[in-house]
C-alpha atoms as a PDB file:
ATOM      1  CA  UNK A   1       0.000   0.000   0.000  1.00  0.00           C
ATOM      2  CA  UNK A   2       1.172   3.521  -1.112  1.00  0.00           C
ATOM      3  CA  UNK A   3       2.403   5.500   2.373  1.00  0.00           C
ATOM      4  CA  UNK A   4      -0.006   7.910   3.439  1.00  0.00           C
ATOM      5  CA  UNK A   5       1.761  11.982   2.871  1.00  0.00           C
ATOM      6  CA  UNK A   6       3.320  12.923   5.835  1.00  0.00           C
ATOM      7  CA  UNK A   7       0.652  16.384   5.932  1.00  0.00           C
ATOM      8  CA  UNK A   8      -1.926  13.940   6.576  1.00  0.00           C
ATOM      9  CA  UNK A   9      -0.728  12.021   8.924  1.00  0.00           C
ATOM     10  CA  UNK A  10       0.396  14.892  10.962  1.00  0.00           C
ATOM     11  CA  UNK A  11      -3.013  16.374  10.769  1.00  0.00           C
ATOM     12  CA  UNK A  12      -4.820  13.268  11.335  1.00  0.00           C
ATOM     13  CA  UNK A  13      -2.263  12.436  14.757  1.00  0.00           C
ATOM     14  CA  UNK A  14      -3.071  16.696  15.819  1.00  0.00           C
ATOM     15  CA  UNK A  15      -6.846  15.962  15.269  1.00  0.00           C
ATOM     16  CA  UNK A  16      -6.837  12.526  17.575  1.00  0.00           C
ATOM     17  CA  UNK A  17      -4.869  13.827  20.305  1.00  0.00           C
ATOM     18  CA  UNK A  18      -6.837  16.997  20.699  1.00  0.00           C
ATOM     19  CA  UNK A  19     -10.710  15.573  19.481  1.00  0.00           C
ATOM     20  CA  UNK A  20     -11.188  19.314  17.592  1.00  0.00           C
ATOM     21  CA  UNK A  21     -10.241  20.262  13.577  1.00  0.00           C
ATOM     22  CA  UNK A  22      -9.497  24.018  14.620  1.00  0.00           C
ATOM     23  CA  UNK A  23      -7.426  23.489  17.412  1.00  0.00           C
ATOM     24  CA  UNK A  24      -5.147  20.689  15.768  1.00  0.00           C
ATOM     25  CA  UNK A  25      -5.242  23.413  12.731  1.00  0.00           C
ATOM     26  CA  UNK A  26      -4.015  26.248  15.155  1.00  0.00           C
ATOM     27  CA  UNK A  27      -1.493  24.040  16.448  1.00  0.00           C
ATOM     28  CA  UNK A  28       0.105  23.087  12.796  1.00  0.00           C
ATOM     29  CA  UNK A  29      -0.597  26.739  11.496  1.00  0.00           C
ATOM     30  CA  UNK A  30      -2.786  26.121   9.116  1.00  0.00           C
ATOM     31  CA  UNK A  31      -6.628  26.466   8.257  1.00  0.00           C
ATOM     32  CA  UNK A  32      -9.411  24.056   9.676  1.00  0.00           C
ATOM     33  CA  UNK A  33     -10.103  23.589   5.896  1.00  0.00           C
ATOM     34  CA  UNK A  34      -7.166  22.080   4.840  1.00  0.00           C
ATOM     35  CA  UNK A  35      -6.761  19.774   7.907  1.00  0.00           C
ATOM     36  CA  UNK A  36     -10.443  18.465   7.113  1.00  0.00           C
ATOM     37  CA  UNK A  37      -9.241  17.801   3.690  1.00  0.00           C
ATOM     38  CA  UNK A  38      -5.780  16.216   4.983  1.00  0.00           C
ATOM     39  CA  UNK A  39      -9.210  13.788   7.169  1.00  0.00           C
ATOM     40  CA  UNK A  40     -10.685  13.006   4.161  1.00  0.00           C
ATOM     41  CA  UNK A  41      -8.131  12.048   2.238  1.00  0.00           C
ATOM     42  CA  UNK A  42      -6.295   9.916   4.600  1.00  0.00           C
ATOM     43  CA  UNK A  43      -9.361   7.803   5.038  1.00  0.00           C
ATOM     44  CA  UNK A  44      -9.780   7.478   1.098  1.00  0.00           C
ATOM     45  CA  UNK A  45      -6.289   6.577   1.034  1.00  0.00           C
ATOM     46  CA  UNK A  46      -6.772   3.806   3.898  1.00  0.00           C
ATOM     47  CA  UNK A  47     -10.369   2.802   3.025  1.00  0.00           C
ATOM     48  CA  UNK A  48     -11.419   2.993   6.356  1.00  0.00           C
ATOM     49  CA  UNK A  49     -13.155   5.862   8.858  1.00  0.00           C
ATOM     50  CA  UNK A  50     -10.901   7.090  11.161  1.00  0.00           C
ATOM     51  CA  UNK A  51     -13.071   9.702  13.213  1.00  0.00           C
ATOM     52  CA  UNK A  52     -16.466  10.742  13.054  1.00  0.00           C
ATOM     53  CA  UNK A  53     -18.267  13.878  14.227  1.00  0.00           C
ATOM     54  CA  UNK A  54     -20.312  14.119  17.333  1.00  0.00           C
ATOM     55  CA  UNK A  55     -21.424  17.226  19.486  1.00  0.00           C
ATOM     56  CA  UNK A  56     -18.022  17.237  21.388  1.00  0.00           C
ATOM     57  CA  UNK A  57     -16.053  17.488  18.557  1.00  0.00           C
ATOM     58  CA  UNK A  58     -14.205  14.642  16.685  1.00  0.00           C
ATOM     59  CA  UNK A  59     -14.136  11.449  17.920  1.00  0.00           C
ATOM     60  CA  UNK A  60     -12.060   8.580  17.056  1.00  0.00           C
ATOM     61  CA  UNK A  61     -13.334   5.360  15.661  1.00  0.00           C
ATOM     62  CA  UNK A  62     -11.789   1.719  17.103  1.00  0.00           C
ATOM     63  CA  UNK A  63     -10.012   1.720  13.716  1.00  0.00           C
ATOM     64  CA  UNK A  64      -8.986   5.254  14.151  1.00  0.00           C
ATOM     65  CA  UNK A  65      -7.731   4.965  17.496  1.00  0.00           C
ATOM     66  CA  UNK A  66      -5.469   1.788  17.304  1.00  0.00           C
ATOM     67  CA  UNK A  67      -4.295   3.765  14.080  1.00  0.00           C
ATOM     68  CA  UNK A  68      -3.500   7.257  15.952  1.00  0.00           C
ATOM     69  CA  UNK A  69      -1.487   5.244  18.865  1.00  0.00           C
ATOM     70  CA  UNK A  70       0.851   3.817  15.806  1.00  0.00           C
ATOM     71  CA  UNK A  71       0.989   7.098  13.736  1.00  0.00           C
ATOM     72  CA  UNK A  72       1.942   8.881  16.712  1.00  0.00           C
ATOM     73  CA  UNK A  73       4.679   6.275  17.549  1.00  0.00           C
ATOM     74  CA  UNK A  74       6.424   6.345  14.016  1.00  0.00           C
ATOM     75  CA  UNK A  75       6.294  10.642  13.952  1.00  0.00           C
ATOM     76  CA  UNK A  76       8.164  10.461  17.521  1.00  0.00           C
ATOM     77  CA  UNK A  77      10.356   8.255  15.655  1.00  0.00           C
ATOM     78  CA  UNK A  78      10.772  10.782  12.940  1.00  0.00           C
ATOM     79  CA  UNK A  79      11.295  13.712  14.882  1.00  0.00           C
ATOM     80  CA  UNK A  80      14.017  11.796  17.180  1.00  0.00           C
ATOM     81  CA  UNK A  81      15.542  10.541  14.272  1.00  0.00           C
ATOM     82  CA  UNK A  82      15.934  13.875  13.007  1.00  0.00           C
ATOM     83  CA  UNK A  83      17.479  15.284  15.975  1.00  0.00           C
ATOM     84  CA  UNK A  84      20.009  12.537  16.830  1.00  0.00           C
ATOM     85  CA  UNK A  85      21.258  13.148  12.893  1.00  0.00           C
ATOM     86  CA  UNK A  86      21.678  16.622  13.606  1.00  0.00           C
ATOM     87  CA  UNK A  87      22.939  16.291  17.537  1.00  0.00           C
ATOM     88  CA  UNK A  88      26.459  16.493  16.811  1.00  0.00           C
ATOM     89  CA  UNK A  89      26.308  20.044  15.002  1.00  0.00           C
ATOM     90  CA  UNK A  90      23.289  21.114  18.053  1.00  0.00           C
ATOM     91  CA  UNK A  91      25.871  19.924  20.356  1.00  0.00           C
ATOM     92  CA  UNK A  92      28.067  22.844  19.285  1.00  0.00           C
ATOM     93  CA  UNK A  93      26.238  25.812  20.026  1.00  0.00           C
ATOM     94  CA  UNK A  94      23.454  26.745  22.373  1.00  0.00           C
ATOM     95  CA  UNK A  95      21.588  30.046  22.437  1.00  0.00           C
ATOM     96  CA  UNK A  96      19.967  31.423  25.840  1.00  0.00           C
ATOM     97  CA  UNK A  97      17.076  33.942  26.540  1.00  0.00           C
ATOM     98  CA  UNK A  98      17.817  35.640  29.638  1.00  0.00           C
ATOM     99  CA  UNK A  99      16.718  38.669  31.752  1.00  0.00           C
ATOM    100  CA  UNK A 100      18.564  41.711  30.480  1.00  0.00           C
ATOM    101  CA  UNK A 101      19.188  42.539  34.620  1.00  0.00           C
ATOM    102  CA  UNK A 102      20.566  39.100  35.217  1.00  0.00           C
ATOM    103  CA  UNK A 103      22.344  38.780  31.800  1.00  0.00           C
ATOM    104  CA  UNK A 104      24.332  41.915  32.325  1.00  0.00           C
ATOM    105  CA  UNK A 105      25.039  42.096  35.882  1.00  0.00           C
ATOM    106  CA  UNK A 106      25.550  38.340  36.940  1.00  0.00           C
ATOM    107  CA  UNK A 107      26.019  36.198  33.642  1.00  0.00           C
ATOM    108  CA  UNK A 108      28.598  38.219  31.606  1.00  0.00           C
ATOM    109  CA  UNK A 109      31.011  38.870  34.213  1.00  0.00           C
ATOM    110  CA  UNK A 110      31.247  35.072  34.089  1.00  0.00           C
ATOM    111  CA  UNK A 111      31.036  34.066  30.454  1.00  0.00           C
ATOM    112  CA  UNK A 112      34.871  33.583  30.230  1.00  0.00           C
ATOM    113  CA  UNK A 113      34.460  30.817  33.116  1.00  0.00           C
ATOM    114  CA  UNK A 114      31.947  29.033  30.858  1.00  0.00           C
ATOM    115  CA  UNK A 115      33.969  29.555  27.905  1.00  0.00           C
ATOM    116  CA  UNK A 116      37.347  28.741  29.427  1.00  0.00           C
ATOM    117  CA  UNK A 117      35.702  25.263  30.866  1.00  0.00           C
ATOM    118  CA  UNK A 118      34.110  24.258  27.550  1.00  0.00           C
ATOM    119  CA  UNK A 119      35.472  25.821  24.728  1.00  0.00           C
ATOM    120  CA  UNK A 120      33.941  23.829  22.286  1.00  0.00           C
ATOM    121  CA  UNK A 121      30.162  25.217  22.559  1.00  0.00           C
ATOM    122  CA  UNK A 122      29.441  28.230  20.939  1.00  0.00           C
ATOM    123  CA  UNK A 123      27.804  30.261  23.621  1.00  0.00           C
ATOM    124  CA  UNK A 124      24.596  32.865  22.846  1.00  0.00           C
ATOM    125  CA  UNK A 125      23.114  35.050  25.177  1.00  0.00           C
ATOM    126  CA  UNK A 126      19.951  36.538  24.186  1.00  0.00           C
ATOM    127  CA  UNK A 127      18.339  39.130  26.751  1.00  0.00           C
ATOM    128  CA  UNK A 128      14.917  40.343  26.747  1.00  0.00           C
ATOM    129  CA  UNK A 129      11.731  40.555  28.625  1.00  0.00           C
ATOM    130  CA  UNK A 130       8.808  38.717  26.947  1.00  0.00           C
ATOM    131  CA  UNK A 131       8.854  35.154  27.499  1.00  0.00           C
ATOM    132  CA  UNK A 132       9.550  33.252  24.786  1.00  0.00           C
ATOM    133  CA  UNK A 133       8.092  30.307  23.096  1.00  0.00           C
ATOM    134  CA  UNK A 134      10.396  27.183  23.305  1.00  0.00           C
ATOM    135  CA  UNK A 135       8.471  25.685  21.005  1.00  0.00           C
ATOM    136  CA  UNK A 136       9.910  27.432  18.071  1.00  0.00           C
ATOM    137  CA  UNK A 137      13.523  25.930  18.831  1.00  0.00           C
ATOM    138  CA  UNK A 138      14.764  29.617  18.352  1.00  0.00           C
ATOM    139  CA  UNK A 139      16.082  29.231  22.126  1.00  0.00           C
ATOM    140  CA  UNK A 140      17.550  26.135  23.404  1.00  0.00           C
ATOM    141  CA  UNK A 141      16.974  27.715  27.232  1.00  0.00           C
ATOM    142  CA  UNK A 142      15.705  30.307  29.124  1.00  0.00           C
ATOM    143  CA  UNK A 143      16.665  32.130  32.377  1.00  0.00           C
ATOM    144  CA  UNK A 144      13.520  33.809  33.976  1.00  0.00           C
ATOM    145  CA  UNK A 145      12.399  34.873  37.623  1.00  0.00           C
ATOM    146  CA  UNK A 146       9.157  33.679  38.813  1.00  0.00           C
ATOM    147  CA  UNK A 147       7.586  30.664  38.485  1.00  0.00           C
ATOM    148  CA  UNK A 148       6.759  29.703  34.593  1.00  0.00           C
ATOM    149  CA  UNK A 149       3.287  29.015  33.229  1.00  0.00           C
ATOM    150  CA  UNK A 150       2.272  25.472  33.611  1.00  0.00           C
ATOM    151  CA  UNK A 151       2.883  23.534  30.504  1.00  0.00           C
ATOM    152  CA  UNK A 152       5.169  20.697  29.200  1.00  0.00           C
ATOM    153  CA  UNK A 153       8.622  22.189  30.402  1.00  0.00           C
ATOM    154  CA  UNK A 154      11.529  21.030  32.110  1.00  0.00           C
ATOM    155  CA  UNK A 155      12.548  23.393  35.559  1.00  0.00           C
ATOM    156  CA  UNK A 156      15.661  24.053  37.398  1.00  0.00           C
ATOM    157  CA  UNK A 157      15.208  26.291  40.144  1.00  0.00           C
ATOM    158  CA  UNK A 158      18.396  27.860  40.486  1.00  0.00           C
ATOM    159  CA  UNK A 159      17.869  30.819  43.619  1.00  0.00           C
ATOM    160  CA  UNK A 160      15.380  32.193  45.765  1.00  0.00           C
ATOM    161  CA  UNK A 161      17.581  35.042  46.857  1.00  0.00           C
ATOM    162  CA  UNK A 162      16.767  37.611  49.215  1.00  0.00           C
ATOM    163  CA  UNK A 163      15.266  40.769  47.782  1.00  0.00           C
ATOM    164  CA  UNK A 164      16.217  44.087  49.951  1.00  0.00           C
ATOM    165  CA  UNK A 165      16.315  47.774  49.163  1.00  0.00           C
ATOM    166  CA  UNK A 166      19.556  49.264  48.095  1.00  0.00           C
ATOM    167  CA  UNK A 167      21.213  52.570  47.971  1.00  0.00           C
ATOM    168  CA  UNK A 168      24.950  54.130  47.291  1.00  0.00           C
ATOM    169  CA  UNK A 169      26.517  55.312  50.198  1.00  0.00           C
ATOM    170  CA  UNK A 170      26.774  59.298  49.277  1.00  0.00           C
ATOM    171  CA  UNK A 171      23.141  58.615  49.301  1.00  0.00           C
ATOM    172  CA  UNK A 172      22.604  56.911  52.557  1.00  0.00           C
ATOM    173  CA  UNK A 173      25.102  59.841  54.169  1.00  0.00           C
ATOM    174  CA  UNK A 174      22.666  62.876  53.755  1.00  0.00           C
ATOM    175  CA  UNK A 175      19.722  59.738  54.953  1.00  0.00           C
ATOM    176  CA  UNK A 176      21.715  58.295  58.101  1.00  0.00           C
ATOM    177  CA  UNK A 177      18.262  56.960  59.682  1.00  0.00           C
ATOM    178  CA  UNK A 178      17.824  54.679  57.305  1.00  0.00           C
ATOM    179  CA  UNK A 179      20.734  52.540  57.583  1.00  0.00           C
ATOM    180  CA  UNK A 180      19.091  50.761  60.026  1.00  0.00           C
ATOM    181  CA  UNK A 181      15.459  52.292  60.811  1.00  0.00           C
ATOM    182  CA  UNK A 182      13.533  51.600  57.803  1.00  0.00           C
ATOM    183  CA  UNK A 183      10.400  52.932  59.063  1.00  0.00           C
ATOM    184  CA  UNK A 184      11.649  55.835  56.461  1.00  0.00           C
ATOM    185  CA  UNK A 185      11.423  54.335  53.378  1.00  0.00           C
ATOM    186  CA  UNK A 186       8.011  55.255  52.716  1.00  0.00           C
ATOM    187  CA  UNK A 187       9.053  59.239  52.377  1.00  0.00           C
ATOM    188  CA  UNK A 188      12.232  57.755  50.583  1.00  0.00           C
ATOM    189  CA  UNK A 189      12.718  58.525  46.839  1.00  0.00           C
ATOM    190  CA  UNK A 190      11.991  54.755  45.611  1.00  0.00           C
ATOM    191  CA  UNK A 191      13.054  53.714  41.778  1.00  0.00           C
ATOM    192  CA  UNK A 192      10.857  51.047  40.256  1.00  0.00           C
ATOM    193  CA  UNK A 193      11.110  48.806  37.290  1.00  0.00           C
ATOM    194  CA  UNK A 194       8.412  48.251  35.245  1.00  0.00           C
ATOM    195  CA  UNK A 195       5.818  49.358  37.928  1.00  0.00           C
ATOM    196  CA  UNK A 196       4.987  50.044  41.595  1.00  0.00           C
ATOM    197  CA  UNK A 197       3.820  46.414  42.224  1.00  0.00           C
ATOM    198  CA  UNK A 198       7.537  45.431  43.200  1.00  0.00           C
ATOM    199  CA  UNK A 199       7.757  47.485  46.085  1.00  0.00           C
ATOM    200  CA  UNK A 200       4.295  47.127  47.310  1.00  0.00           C
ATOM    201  CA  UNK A 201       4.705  43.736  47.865  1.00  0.00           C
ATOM    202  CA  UNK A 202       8.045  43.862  49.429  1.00  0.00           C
ATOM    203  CA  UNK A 203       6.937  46.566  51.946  1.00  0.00           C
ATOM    204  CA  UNK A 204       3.878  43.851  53.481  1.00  0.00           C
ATOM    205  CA  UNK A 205       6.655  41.011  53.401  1.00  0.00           C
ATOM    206  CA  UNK A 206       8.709  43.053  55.623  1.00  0.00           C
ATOM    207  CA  UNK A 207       6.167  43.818  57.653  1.00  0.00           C
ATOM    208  CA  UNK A 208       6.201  47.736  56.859  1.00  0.00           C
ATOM    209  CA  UNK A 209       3.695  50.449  56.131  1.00  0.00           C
ATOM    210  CA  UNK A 210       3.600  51.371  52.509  1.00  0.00           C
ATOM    211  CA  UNK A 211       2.851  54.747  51.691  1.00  0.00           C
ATOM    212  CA  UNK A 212      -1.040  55.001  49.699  1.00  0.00           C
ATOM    213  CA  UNK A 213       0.523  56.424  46.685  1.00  0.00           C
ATOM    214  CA  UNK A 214       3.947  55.195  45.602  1.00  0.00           C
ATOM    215  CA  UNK A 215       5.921  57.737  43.444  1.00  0.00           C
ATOM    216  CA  UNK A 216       9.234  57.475  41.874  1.00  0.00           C
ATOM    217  CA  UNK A 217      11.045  56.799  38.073  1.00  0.00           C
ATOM    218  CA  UNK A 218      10.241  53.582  36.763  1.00  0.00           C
ATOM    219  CA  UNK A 219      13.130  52.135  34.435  1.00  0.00           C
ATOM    220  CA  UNK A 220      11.448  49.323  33.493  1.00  0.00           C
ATOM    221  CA  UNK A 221      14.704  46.576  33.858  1.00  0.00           C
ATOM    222  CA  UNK A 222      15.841  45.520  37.226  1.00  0.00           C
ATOM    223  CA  UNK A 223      19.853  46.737  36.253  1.00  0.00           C
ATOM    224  CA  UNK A 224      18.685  50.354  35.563  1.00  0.00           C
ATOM    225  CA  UNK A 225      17.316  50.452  38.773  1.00  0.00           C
ATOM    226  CA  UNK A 226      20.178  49.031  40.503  1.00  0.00           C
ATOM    227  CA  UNK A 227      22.644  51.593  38.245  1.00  0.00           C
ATOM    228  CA  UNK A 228      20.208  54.598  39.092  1.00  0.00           C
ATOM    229  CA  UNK A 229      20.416  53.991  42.780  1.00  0.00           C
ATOM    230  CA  UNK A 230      24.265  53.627  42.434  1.00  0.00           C
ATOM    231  CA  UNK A 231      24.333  57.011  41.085  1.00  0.00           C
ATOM    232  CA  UNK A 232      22.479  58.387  43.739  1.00  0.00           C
ATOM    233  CA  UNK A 233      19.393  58.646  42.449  1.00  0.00           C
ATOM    234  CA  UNK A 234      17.593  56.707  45.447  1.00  0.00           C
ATOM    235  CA  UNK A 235      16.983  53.486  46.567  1.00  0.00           C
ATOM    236  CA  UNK A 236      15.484  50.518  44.998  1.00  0.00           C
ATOM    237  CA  UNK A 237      15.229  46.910  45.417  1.00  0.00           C
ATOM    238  CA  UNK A 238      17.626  43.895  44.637  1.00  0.00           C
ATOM    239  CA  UNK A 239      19.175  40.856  45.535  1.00  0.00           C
ATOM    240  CA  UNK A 240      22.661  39.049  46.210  1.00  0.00           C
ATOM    241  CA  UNK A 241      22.488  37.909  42.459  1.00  0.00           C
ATOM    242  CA  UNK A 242      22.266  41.368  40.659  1.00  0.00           C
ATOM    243  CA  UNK A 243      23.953  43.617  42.782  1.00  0.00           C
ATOM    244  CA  UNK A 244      26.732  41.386  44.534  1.00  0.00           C
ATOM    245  CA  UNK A 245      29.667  42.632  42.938  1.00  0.00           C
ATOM    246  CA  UNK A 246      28.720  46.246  44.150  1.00  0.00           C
ATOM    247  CA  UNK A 247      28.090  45.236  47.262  1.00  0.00           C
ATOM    248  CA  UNK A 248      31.685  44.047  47.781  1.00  0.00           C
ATOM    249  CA  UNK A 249      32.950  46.807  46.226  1.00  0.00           C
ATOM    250  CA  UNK A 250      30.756  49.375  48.911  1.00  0.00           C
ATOM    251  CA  UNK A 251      29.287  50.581  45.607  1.00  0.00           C
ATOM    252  CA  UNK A 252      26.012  50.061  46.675  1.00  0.00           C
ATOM    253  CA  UNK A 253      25.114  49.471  50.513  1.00  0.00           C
ATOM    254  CA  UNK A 254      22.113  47.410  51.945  1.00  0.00           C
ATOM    255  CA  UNK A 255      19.281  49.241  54.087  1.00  0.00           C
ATOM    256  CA  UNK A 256      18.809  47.675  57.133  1.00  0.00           C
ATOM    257  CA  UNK A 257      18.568  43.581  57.982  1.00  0.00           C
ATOM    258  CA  UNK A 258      15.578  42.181  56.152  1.00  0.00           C
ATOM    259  CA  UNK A 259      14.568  38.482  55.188  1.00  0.00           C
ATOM    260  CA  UNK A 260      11.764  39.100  52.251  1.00  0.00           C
ATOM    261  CA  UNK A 261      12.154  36.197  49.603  1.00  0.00           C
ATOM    262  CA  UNK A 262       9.779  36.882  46.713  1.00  0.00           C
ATOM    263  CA  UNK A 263      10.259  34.786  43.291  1.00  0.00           C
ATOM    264  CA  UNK A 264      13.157  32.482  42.331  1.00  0.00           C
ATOM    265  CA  UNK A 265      15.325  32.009  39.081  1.00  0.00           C
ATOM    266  CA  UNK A 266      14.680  29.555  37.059  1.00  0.00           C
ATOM    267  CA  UNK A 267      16.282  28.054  33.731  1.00  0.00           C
ATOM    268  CA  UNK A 268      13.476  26.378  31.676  1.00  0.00           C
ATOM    269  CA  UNK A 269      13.467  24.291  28.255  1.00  0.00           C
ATOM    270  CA  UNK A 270      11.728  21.769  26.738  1.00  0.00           C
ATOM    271  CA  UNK A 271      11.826  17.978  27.994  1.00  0.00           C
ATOM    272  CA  UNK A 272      13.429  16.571  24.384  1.00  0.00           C
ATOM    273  CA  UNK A 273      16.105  19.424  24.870  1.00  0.00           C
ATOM    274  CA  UNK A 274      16.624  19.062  28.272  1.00  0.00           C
ATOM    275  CA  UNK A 275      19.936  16.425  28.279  1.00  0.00           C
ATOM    276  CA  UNK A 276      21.138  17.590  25.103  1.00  0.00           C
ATOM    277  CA  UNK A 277      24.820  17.694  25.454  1.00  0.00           C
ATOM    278  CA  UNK A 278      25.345  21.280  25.366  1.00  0.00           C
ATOM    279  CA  UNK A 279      22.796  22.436  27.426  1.00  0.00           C
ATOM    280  CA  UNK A 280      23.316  20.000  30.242  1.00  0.00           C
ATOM    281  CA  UNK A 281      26.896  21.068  30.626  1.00  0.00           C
ATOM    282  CA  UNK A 282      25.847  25.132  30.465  1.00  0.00           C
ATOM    283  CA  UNK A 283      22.641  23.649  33.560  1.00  0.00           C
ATOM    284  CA  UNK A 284      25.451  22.222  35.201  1.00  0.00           C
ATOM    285  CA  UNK A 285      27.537  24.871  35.182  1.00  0.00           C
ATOM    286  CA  UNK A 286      24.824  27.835  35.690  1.00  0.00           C
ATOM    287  CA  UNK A 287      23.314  25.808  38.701  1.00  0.00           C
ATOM    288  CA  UNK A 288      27.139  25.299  40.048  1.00  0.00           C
ATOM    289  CA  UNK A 289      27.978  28.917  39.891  1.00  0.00           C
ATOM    290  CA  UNK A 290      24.513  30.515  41.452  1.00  0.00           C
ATOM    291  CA  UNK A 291      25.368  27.993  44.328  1.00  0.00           C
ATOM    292  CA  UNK A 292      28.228  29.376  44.726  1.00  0.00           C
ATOM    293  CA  UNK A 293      27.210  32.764  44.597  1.00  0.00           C
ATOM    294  CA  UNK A 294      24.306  32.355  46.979  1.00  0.00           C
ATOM    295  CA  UNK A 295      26.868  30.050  49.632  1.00  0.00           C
ATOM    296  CA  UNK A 296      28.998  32.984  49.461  1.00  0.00           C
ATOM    297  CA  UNK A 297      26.112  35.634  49.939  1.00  0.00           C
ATOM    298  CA  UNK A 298      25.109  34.072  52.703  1.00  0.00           C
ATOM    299  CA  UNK A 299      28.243  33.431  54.250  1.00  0.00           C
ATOM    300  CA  UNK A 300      28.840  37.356  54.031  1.00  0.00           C
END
């Protein structure tokens, strides 16, 4: 018997696993027409129904289900197949979405580590805010804070670093107090990312008053914060992670003796990517380092 096109079969596997023409055509990007047609033809093809309509949707027949469980078996196949023939060139470069924050103020400082220790992947670090899709392949990881949106991904948790307001210490000399009192910080100049939320949540962690109408720049990124308030500008908030180095430096100085965890950093990817070569070594690695950073933070 002639093999069935490979369209077809991928339409036929989208409409059995989610019982609905328009969402298996969202899913392959392409109208609910032409999977319908993909339907019919397979069946012509095969001589035998596959799926027949109801109220719900589309259901499978006995035919079409023992058929879907085999289809779906040989595209896995496929798709693995594919990869492993291509692993060996994958293997050799990796590209990474990353907060901007985290990518300039914790991971590029340490890039020549990573590169020194495994010279032979090609390294690509791609910040930005929106969350990405995975699914596209255009990333092989990403490094986000916060807990992702449920779905099929893989999750290391790398930190859940303390979060604590910051401000250089020209700054902090004119505003003694609030070295240690930080009753104050609500009449403080505050500098916010992308909105007030930030700090309105970290003032009830701590256990402080938050003033009814929080004021102050918003810069949007988590490093121009951090820069503004080494300048002078005020204080805002960050952690061990992003603001370390100034830390040890006296660059920036800590406000008081706080305790407020809020969200954790995470590197995410998809399960089939997940012990790729490359990207195992850079999890390794990235979870090794952050350990070590955090050890050391709280050692300090």
């Amino acid at each position: 018997m002639k093999i069935p096109p490979l369209p077809a079969l991928r339409a036929f596997e989208a409409v059995a696993r989610h019982g609905n023409v328009r969402r298996a055509a969202e899913e392959l990007g392409l109208d609910h027409t032409v999977v319908s047609r993909h339907l019919r033809s397979l069946q012509e093809l095969v001589d035998a129904q596959l799926v027949r309509t109801s109220r719900q949707g589309v259901v499978l027949t006995q035919a079409g289900s023992d058929y879907a469980g085999r289809i779906r078996s040989a595209l896995a196949d496929i798709a693995d197949a594919t990869r492993d023939v291509s692993q060996e060139k994958r293997s050799a470069s990796l590209t990474i979405g990353c907060l901007p924050g985290f990518a300039l103020r914790w991971m590029t400082p340490r890039l020549p580590d990573f590169q020194r220790l495994h010279p032979e992947i090609d390294l690509s670090l791609r910040p930005g805010d929106i969350k990405p899709d995975l699914a596209d392949d255009t990333l092989d990881a990403q490094i986000g804070y916060g807990a992702p949106a449920a779905g099929d991904m893989r999750v290391a948790v790398l930190a859940r670093p303390r979060v604590f307001p910051v401000a250089s210490p020209f700054w902090l000399e004119k505003h003694p107090t609030l070295a240690d009192d930080l009753g104050g910080l609500a009449n403080a100049p505050l500098i916010h990312e992308e909105s007030h939320e930030q700090w309105r949540v970290w003032f009830a962690a701590a256990g402080l008053t938050a003033p009814k109408e929080l004021r102050g720049p918003k810069l949007w990124h988590a490093h121009l914060a951090v820069e503004a308030a080494r300048l002078g500008q005020g204080v805002a908030l960050a952690n061990e992670l992003i603001c370390g180095a100034d830390l040890a430096s006296g660059g920036l100085v800590e406000l008081g003796a706080t305790s407020v965890v809020m969200q954790p950093y995470v590197l995410i990817a998809r399960p089939r990517r997940w012990n790729e070569p490359a990207l195992a070594r850079f999890r390794r690695w990235l979870v090794a380092q952050v350990r070590q950073d955090m050890s050391g933070a709280r050692r300090a």
